[in-house]
Protein backbone atom coordinates (compact mmCIF):
# COMPACT_ATOMS: atom_id res chain seq x y z
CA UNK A 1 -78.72 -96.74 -23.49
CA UNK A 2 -81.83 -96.22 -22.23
CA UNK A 3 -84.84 -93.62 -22.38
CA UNK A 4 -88.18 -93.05 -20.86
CA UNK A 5 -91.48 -93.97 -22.56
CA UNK A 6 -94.15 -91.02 -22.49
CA UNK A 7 -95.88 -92.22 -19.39
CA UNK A 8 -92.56 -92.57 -17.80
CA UNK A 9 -92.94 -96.39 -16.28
CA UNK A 10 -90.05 -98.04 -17.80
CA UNK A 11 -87.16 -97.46 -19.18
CA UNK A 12 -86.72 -98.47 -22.70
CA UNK A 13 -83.76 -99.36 -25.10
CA UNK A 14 -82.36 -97.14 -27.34
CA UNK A 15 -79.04 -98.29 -28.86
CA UNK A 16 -79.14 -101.78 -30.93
CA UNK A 17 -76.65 -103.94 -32.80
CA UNK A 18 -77.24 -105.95 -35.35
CA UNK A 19 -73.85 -107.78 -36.26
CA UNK A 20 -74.86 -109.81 -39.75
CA UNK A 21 -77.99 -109.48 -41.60
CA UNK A 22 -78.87 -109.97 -44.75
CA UNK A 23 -80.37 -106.85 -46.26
CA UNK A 24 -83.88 -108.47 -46.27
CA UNK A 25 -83.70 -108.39 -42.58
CA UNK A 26 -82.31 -105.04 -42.42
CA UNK A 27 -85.24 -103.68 -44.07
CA UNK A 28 -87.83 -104.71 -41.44
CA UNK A 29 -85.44 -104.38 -38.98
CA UNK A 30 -84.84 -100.17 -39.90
CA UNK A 31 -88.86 -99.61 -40.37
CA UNK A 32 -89.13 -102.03 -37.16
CA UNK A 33 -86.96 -99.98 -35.18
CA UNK A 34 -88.54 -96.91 -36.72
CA UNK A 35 -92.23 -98.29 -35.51
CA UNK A 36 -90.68 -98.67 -32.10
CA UNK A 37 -89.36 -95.26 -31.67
CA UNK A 38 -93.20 -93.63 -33.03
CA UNK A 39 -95.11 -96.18 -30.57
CA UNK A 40 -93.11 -95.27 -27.08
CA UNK A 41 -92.19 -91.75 -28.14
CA UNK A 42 -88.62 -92.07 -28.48
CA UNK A 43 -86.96 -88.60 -30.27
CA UNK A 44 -84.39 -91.17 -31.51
CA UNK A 45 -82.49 -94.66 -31.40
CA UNK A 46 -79.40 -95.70 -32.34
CA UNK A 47 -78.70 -99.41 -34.75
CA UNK A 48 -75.14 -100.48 -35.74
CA UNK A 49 -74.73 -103.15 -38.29
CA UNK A 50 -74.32 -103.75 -42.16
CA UNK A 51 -73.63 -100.96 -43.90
CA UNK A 52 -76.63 -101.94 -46.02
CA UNK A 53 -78.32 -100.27 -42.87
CA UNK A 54 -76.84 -97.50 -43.13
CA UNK A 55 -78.77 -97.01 -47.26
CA UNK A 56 -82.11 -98.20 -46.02
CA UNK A 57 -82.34 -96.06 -43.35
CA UNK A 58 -81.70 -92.85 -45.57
CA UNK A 59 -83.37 -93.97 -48.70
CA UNK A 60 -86.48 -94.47 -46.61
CA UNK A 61 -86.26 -91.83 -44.57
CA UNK A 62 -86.82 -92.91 -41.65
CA UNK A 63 -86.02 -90.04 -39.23
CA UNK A 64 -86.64 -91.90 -35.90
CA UNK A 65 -83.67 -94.12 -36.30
CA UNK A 66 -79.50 -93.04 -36.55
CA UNK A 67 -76.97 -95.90 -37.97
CA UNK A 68 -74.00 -95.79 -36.50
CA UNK A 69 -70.93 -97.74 -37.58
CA UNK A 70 -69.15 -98.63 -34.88
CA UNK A 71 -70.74 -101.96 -32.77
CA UNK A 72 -71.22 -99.95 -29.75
CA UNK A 73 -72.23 -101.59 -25.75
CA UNK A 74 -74.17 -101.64 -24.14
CA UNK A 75 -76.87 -102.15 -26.25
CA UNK A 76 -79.47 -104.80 -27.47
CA UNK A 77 -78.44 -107.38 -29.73
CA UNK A 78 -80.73 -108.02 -32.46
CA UNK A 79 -79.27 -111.39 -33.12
CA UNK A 80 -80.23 -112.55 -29.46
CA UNK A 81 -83.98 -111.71 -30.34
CA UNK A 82 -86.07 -114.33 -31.82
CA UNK A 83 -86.59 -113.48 -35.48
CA UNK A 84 -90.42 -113.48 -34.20
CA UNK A 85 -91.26 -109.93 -36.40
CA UNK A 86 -90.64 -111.21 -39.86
CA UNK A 87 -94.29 -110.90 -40.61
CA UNK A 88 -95.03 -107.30 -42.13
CA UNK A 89 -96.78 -104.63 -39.78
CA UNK A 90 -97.78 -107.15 -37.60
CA UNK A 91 -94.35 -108.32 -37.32
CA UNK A 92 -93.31 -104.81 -36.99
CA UNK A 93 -95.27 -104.67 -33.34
CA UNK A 94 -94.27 -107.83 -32.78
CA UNK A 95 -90.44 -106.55 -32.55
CA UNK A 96 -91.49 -103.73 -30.44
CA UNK A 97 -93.19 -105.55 -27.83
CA UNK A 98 -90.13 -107.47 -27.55
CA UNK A 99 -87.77 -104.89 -27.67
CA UNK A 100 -90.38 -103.88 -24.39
CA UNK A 101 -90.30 -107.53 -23.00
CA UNK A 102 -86.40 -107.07 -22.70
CA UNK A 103 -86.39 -103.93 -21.18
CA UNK A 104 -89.07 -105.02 -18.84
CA UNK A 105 -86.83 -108.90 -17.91
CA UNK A 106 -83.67 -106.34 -17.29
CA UNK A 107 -85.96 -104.68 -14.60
CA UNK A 108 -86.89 -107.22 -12.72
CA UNK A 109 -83.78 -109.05 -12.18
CA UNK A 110 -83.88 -108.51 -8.52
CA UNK A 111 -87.87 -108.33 -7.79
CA UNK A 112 -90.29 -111.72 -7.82
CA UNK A 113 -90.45 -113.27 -10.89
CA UNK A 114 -94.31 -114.60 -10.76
CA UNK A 115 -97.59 -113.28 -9.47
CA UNK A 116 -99.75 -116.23 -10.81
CA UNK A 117 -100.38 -117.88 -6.85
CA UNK A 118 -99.81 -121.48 -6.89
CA UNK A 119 -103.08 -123.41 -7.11
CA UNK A 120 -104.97 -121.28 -9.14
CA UNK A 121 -107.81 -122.72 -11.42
CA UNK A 122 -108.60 -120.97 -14.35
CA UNK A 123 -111.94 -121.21 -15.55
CA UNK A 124 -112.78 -121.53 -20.06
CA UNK A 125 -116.09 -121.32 -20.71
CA UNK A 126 -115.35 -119.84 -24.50
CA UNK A 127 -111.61 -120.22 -25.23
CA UNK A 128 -111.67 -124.29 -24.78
CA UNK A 129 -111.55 -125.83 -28.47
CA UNK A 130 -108.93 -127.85 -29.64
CA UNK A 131 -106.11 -125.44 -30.76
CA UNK A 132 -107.38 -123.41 -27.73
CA UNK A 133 -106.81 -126.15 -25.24
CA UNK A 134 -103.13 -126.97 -26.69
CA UNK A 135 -102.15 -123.05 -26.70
CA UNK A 136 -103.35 -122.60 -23.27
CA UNK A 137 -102.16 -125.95 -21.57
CA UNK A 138 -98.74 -126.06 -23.11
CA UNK A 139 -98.26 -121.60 -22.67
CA UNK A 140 -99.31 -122.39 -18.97
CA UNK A 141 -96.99 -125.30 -18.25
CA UNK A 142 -94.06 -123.39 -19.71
CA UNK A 143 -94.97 -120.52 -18.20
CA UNK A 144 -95.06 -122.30 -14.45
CA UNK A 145 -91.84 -123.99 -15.39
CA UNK A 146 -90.23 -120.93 -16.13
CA UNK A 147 -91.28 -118.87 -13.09
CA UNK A 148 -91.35 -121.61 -10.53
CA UNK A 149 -95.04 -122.18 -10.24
CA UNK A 150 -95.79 -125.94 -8.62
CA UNK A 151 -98.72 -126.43 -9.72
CA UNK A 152 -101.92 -124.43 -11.40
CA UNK A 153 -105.16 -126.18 -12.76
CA UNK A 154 -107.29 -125.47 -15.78
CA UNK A 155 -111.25 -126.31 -16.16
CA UNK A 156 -113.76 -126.32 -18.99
CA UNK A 157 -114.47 -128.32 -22.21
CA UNK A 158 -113.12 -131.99 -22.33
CA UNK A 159 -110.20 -130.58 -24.88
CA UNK A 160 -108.47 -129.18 -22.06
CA UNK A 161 -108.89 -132.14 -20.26
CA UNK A 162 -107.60 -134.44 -23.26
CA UNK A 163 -104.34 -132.33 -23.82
CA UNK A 164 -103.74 -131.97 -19.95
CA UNK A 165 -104.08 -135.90 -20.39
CA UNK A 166 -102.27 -136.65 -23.81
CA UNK A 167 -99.30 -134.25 -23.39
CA UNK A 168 -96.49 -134.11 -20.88
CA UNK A 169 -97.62 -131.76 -18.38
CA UNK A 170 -95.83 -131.86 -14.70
CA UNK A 171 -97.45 -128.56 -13.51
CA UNK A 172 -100.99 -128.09 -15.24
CA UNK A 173 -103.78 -130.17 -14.35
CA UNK A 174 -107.49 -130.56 -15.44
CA UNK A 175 -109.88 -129.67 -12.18
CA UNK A 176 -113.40 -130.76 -12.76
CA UNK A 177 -115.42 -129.06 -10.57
CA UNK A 178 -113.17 -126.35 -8.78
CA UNK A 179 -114.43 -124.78 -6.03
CA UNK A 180 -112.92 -121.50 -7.04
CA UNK A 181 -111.87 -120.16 -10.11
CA UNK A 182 -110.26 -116.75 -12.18
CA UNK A 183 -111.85 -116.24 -15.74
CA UNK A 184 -109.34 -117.41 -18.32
CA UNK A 185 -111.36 -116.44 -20.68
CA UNK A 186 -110.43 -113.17 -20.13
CA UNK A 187 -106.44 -113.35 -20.34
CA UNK A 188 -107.37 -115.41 -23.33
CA UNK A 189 -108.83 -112.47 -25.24
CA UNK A 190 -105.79 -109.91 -24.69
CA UNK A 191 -103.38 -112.24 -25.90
CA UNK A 192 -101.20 -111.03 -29.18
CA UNK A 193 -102.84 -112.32 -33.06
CA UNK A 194 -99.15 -111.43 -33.83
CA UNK A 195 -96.99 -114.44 -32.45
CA UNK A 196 -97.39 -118.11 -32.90
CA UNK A 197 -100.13 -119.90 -31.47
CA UNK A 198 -98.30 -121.93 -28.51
CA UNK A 199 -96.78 -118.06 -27.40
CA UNK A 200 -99.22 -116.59 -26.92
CA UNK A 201 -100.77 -117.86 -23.99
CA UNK A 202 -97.65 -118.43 -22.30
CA UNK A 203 -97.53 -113.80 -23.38
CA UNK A 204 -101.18 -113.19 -22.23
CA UNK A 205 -100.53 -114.48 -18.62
CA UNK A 206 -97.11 -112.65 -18.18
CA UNK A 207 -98.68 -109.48 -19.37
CA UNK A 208 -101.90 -110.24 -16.27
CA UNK A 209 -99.45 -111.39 -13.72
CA UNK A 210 -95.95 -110.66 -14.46
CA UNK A 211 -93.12 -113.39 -14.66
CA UNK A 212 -90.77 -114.27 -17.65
CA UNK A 213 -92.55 -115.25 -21.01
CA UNK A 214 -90.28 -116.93 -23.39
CA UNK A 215 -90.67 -116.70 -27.27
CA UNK A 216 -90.76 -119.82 -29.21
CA UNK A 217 -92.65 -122.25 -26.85
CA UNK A 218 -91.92 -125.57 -27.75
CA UNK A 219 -94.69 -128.53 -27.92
CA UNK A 220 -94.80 -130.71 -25.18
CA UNK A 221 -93.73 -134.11 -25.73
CA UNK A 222 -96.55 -136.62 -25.33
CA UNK A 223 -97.43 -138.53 -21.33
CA UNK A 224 -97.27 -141.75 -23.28
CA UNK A 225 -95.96 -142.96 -27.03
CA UNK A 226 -98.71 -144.54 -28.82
CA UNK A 227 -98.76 -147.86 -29.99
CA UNK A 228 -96.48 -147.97 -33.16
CA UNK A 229 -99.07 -148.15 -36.43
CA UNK A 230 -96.42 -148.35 -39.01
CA UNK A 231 -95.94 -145.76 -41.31
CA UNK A 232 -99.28 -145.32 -43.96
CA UNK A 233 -99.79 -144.28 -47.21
CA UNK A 234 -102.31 -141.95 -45.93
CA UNK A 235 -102.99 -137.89 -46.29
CA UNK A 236 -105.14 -136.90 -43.80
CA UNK A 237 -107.44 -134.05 -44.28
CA UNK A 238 -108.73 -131.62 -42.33
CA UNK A 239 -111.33 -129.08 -44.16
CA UNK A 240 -114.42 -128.44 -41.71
CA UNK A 241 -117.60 -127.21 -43.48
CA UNK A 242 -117.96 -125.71 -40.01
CA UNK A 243 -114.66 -123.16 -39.89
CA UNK A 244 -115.39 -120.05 -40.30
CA UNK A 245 -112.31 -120.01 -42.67
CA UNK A 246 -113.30 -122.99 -45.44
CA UNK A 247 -112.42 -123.08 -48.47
CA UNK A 248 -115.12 -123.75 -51.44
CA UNK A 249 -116.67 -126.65 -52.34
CA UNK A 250 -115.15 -126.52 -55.43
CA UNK A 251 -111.85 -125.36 -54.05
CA UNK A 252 -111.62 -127.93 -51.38
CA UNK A 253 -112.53 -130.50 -54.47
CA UNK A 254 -109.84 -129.74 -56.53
CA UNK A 255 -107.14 -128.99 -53.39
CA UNK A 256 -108.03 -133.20 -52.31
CA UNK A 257 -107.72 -134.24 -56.24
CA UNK A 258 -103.95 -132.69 -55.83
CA UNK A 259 -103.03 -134.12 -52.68
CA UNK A 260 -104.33 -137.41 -53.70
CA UNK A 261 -101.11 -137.97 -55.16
CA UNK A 262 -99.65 -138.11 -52.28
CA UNK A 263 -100.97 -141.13 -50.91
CA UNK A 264 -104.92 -142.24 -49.96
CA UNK A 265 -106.38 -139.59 -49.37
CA UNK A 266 -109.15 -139.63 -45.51
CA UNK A 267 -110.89 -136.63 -44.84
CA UNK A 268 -111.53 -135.81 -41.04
CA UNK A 269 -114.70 -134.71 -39.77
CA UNK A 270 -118.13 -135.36 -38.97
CA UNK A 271 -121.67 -135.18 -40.95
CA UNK A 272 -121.19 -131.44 -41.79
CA UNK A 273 -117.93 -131.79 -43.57
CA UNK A 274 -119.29 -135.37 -45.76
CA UNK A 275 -122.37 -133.23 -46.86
CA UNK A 276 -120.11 -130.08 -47.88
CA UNK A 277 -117.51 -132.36 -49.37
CA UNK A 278 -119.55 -135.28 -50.78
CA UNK A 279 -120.23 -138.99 -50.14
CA UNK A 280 -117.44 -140.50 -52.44
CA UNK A 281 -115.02 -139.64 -49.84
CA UNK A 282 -113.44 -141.79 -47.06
CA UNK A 283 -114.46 -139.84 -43.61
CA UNK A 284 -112.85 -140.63 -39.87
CA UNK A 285 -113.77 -139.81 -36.42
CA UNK A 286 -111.86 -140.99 -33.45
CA UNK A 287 -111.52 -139.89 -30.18
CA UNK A 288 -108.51 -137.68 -29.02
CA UNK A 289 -105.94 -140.45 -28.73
CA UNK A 290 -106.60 -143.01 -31.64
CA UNK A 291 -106.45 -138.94 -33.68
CA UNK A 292 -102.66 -138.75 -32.36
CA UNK A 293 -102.15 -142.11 -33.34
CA UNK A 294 -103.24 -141.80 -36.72
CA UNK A 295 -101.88 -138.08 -37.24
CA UNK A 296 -98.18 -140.01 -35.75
CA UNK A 297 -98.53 -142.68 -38.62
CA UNK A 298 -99.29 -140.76 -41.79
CA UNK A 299 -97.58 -139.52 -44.53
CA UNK A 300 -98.87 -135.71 -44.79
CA UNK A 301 -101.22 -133.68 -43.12
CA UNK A 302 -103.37 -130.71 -45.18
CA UNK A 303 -105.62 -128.57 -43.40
CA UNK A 304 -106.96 -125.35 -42.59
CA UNK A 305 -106.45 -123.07 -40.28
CA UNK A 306 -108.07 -125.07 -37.08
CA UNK A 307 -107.58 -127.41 -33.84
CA UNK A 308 -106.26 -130.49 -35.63
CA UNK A 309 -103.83 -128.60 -37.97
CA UNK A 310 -102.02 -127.41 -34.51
CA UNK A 311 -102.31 -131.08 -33.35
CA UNK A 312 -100.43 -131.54 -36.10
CA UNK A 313 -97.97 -128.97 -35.15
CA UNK A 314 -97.30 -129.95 -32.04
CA UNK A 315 -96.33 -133.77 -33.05
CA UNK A 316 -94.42 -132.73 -35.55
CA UNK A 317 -96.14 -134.18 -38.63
CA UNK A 318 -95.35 -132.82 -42.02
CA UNK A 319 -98.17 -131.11 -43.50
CA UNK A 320 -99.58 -127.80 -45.08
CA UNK A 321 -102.24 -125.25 -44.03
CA UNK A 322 -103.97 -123.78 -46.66
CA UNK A 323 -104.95 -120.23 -45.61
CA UNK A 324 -108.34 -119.24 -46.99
CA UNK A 325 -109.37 -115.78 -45.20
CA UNK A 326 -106.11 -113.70 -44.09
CA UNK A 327 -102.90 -115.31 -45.01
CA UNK A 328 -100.64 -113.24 -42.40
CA UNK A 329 -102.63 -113.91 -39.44
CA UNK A 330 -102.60 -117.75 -40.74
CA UNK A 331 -98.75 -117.84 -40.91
CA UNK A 332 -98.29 -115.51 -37.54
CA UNK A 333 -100.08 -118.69 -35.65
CA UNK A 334 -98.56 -121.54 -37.47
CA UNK A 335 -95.09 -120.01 -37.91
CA UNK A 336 -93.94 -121.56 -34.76
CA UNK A 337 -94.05 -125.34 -35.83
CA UNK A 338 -91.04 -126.48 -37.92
CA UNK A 339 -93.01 -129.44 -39.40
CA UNK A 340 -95.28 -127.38 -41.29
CA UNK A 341 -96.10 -124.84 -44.08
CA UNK A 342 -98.10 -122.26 -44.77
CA UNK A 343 -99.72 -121.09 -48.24
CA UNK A 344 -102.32 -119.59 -49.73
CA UNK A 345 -105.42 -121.37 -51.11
CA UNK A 346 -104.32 -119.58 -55.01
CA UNK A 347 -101.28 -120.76 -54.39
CA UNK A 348 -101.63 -124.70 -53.57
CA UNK A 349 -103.12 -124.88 -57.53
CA UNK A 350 -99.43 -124.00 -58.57
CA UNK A 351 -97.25 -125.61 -56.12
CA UNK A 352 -99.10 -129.11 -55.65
CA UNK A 353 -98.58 -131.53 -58.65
């Protein structure tokens, strides 16, 4: 089933199955597998599956990869692997590093599943805003639960120590002034701009340390359930004159006119967004807490790509991020929360009312 990758390190799969697909799948999945084969120097691998397969594989010519119709074992079941690489040629990596990150869990069954030493603090001078602090919190609590790490600590901005507060976590706690530390920043940077946001911390500290990573981390559950608001009437709004990724004032005008009718319509942020956006608005600021309060008690969410919209994300409010600069990266980090969508800007002018 198996073959060896250039450097000869690891041993790699080379037979799949793929029992029922539809033939959208089956198209990524051939020029996926194909992708795979080119990246690790594989002559060859082997896919069973529709017969739809079969016509892809030939019409596209994609010599790398051989269909074969009987469902053969051993080999790697597609169906077992999170659907993680529908995203285009990002995706297509995406499926190759975790056709690797199988082959890699099969050979380490018997050896130590975690490197990361209990008690470490990880230092974030850089990687510590919002969104940061919830990717690498929850990745690192998931990650210690997962490859029986007690306890590790995180220090930095007050984000980390807000989320470490606000969320659920047994294993990760905030350490204000650490003797010692490793630079998280670091393992920050390497992580993959191909997965959802909460993976890929979780990725980029099995990939430093080894251990199992797991695809499809799930939010943690808040410490403590806020004080029940009621449910409002309200659309919160989250369009920062300060990311790197807003929208036009003219854009961001007529995207709040459309949402409006939705229910009242609050724009978050500070004096920055109120002069890009105008005075005839109705701004809030509140601290991290009274923000998951109010996020838990409205009626829709819109924002941008930015901390608040994976706030959002992780407490499951319904909402939509708008993607103003590249809409694949957008949708590779938000993909992973089932309360929200993703569109483009152009697109928000034909689908909102």
């Amino acid at each position: 089933m198996n073959g060896s990758s250039p450097c000869g390190r690891e041993e790699l799969p080379t037979r799949f199955a793929a029992a029922d697909l539809p033939v959208r799948d089956c198209v990524e999945l051939a020029a996926g597998l194909a992708s795979y084969a080119q990246t690790h120097g594989l002559a060859q691998v082997e896919v069973s599956g529709p017969p739809a397969m079969r016509d892809l594989i030939e019409e596209f010519g994609f010599d790398e990869v051989r269909f074969v119709d009987v469902y053969q074992q051993p080999a790697v079941d597609i169906a077992a692997v999170p659907r993680t690489w529908r995203c285009g040629q990002r995706g297509l990596r995406c499926l190759g590093d975790q056709l690797v990150d199988a082959a890699k869990a099969a050979s380490r069954e018997d050896t130590t599943l975690s490197t990361l030493a209990e008690g470490t603090v990880m230092r974030f001078a850089r990687h510590n805003r919002l969104g940061d602090a919830l990717g690498i919190v929850t990745g690192l609590e998931h990650y210690c639960r997962d490859n029986a790490v007690a306890s590790i600590a995180v220090t930095g901005s007050s984000a980390l120590a807000e989320v470490a507060e606000v969320f659920a976590c047994e294993r990760v706690s905030y350490a204000p002034s650490p003797s010692e530390s490793i630079n998280g920043d670091a393992i920050f940077a390497r992580s993959s701009w191909s997965i959802p946001w909460l993976d890929r911390f979780n990725h980029a500290v099995t990939d430093a340390f080894g251990g199992r990573a797991r695809h499809r981390v799930q939010p943690l559950p808040l410490r403590r359930a806020p004080t029940p608001r009621g449910q409002e009437n309200v659309v919160y709004c989250q369009l920062d004159a300060r990311s790197s990724t807003a929208p036009s004032r003219q854009s961001a005008r007529r995207l709040l006119n459309q949402v409006s009718a939705h229910g009242e319509v609050r724009i978050l942020g500070g004096p920055d967004t109120q002069t890009y956006l105008g005075e005839d608005l109705t701004y809030v600021r509140a601290d991290f807490p009274e923000m998951v309060g109010r996020l838990l008690s409205c009626r829709l969410f819109v924002g941008c790509d930015s901390g608040l919209g994976h706030l959002a994300g992780c407490l499951g409010v319904p909402g939509l991020i708008v993607s103003t600069d590249d809409f694949e990266t957008t949708w590779s980090f938000f993909r992973g929360y089932a309360s929200l969508n993703v569109i483009p800007l152009a697109a928000a002018e034909v689908l909102l009312p």
